[in-house]
Protein backbone atom coordinates (compact mmCIF):
# COMPACT_ATOMS: atom_id res chain seq x y z
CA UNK A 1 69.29 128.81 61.29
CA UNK A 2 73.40 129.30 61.51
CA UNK A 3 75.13 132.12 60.52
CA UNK A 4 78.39 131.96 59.06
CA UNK A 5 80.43 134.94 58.74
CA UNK A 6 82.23 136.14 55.75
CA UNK A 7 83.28 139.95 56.21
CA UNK A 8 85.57 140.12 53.27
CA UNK A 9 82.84 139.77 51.05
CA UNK A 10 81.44 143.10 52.32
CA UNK A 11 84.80 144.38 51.86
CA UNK A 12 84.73 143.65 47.75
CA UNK A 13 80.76 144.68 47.87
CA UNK A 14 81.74 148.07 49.33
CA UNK A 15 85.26 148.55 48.02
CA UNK A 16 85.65 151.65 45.61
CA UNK A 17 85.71 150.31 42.17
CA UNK A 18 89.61 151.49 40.37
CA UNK A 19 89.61 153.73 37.77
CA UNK A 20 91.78 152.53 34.87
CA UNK A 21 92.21 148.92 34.52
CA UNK A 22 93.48 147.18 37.60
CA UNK A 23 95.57 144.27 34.95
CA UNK A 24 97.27 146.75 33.82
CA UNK A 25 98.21 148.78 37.02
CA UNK A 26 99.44 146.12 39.48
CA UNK A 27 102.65 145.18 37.21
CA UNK A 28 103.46 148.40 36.83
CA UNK A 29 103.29 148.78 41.16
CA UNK A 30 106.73 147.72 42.67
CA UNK A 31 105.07 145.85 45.29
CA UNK A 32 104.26 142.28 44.07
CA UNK A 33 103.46 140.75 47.37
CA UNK A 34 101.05 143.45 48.07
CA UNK A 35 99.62 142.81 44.57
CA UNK A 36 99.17 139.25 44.70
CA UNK A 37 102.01 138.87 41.69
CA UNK A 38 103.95 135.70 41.68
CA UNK A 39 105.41 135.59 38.42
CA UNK A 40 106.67 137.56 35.88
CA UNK A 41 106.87 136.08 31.97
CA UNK A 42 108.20 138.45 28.98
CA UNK A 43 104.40 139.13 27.79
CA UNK A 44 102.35 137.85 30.52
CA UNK A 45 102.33 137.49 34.44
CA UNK A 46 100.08 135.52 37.33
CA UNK A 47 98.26 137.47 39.41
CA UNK A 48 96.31 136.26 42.37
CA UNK A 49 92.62 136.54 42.49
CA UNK A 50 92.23 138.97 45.51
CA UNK A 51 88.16 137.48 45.99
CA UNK A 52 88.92 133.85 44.50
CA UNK A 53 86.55 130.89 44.08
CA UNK A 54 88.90 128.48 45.92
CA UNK A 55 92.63 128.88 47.41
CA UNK A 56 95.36 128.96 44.97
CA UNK A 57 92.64 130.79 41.99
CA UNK A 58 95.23 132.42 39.81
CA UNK A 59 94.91 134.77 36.93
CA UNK A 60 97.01 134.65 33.52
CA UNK A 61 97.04 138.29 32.12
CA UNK A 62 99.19 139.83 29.22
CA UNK A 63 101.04 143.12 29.88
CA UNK A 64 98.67 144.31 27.31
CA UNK A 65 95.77 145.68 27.62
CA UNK A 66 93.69 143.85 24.82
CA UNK A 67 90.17 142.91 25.28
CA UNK A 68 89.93 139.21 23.77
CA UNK A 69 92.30 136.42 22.89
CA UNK A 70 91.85 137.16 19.08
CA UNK A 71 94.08 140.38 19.40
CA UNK A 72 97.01 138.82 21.29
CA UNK A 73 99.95 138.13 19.68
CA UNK A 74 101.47 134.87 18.06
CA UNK A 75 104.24 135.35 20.99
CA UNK A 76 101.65 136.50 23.78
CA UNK A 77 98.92 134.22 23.08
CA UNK A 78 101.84 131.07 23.10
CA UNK A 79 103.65 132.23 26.51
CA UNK A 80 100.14 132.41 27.85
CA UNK A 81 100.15 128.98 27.91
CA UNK A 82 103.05 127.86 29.23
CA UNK A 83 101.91 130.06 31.60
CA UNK A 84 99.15 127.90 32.15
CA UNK A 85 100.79 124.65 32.35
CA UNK A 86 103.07 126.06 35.06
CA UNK A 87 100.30 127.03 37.02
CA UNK A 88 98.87 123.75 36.81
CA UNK A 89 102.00 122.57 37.73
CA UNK A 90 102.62 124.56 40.46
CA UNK A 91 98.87 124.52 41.80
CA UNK A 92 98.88 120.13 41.97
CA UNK A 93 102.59 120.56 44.03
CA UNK A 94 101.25 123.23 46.13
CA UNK A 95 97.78 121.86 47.25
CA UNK A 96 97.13 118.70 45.15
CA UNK A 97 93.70 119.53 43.94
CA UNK A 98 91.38 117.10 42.48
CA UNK A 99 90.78 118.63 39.89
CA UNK A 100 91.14 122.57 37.69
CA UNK A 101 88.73 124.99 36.37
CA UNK A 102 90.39 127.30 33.46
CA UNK A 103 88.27 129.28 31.43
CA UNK A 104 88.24 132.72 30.06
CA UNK A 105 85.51 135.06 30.40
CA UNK A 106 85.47 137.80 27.01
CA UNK A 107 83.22 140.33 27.60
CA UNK A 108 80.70 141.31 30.79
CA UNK A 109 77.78 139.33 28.93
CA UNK A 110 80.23 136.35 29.73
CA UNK A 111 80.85 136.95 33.14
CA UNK A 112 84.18 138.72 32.83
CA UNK A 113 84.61 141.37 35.79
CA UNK A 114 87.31 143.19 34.01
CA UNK A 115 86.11 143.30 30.61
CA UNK A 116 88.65 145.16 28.38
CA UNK A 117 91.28 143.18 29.42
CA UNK A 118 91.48 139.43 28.96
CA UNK A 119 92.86 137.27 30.84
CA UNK A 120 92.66 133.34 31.96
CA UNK A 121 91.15 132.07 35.24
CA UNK A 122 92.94 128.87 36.39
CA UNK A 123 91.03 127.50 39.64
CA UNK A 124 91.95 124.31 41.56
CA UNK A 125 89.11 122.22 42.53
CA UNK A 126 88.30 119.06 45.13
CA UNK A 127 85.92 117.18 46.14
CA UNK A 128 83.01 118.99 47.77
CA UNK A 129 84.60 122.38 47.47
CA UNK A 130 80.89 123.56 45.85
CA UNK A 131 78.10 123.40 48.17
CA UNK A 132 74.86 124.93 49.24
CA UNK A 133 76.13 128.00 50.74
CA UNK A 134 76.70 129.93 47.43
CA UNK A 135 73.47 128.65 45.61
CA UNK A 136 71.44 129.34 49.33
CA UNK A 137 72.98 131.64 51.21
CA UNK A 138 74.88 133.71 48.44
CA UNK A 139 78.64 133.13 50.37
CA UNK A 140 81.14 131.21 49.62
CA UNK A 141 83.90 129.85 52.53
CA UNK A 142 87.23 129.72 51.14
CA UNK A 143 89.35 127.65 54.03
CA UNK A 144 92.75 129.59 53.60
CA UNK A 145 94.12 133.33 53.93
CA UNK A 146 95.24 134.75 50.59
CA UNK A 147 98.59 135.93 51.92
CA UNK A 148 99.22 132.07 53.43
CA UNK A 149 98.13 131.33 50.38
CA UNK A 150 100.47 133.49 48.54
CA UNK A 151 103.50 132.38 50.68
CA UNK A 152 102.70 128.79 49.98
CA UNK A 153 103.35 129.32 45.78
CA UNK A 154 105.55 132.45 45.87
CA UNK A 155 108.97 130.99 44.15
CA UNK A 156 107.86 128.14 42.71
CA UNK A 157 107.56 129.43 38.85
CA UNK A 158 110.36 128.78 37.13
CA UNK A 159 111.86 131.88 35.80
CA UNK A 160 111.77 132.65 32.12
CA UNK A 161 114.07 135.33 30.35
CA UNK A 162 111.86 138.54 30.04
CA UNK A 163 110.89 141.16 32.75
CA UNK A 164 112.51 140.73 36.05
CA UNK A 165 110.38 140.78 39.60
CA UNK A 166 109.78 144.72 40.49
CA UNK A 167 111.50 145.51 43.77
């Protein structure tokens, strides 16, 4: 049998889990490349999953931390989807993917990792990307670096009136 290596996922399996809620900390940080944070609306941002499924697997959060998409606002719930549509747009520019995954996970029963604070999973997909390495061997091979991935979208959202980039 072949091993393949994946030592990040160790990383994640052993990394101290945050106090607080990690959706709200990062955009309050003034270090958005460090954070994975390429864009900054008036109610909601895109943060980079730091353990995605696939390269380019973003994450559409609300400043505010509110547990479900019933309690967002008329305003928040409506820029969270332009938000979405950019990052589609962005994503089939960037890496021309097949295919997208977008779903939102509302509560740990569903399979959300941060629970109390909801938020929209938008993950390109292609052609074969799924195989038998996360059904048998429990890893998954994701071809790219985050940070090259992170260089390869920074600047393409187009910028929206509301809060500005932290410095």
């Amino acid at each position: 049998m072949e091993n393949i290596w994946a030592p990040w996922r160790m990383e994640y399996i052993r990394l101290e889990k945050p106090q607080g809620c990690i959706l709200c900390d990062k955009p309050e940080e003034s270090d958005d490349e460090g954070n994975y944070i390429l864009y900054r609306g008036k109610k909601n941002y895109i943060i980079m999953n730091s353990y995605p499924y696939n390269p380019g697997h973003l994450l559409v959060a609300p400043y505010r931390h509110v547990a479900g998409l019933e309690n967002l606002t008329r305003e928040e719930l409506h820029e969270h989807g332009e938000i979405i549509q950019q990052c589609i747009k962005v994503l089939n520019q960037s890496f021309n993917p097949a295919g997208f995954n977008i779903g939102t996970n509302m509560g740990r029963i569903a399979g959300a990792g941060i629970a109390d604070h909801v938020h929209t999973h938008v993950v390109p997909r292609w052609q074969g990307d799924t195989n038998f390495m996360p059904v048998v061997g429990g890893v998954r091979v994701i071809p790219e670096a985050i940070m090259e991935t992170y260089h390869k979208i920074e600047g393409r959202f187009q910028a929206r009136p509301g809060r500005r980039k932290k410095q």
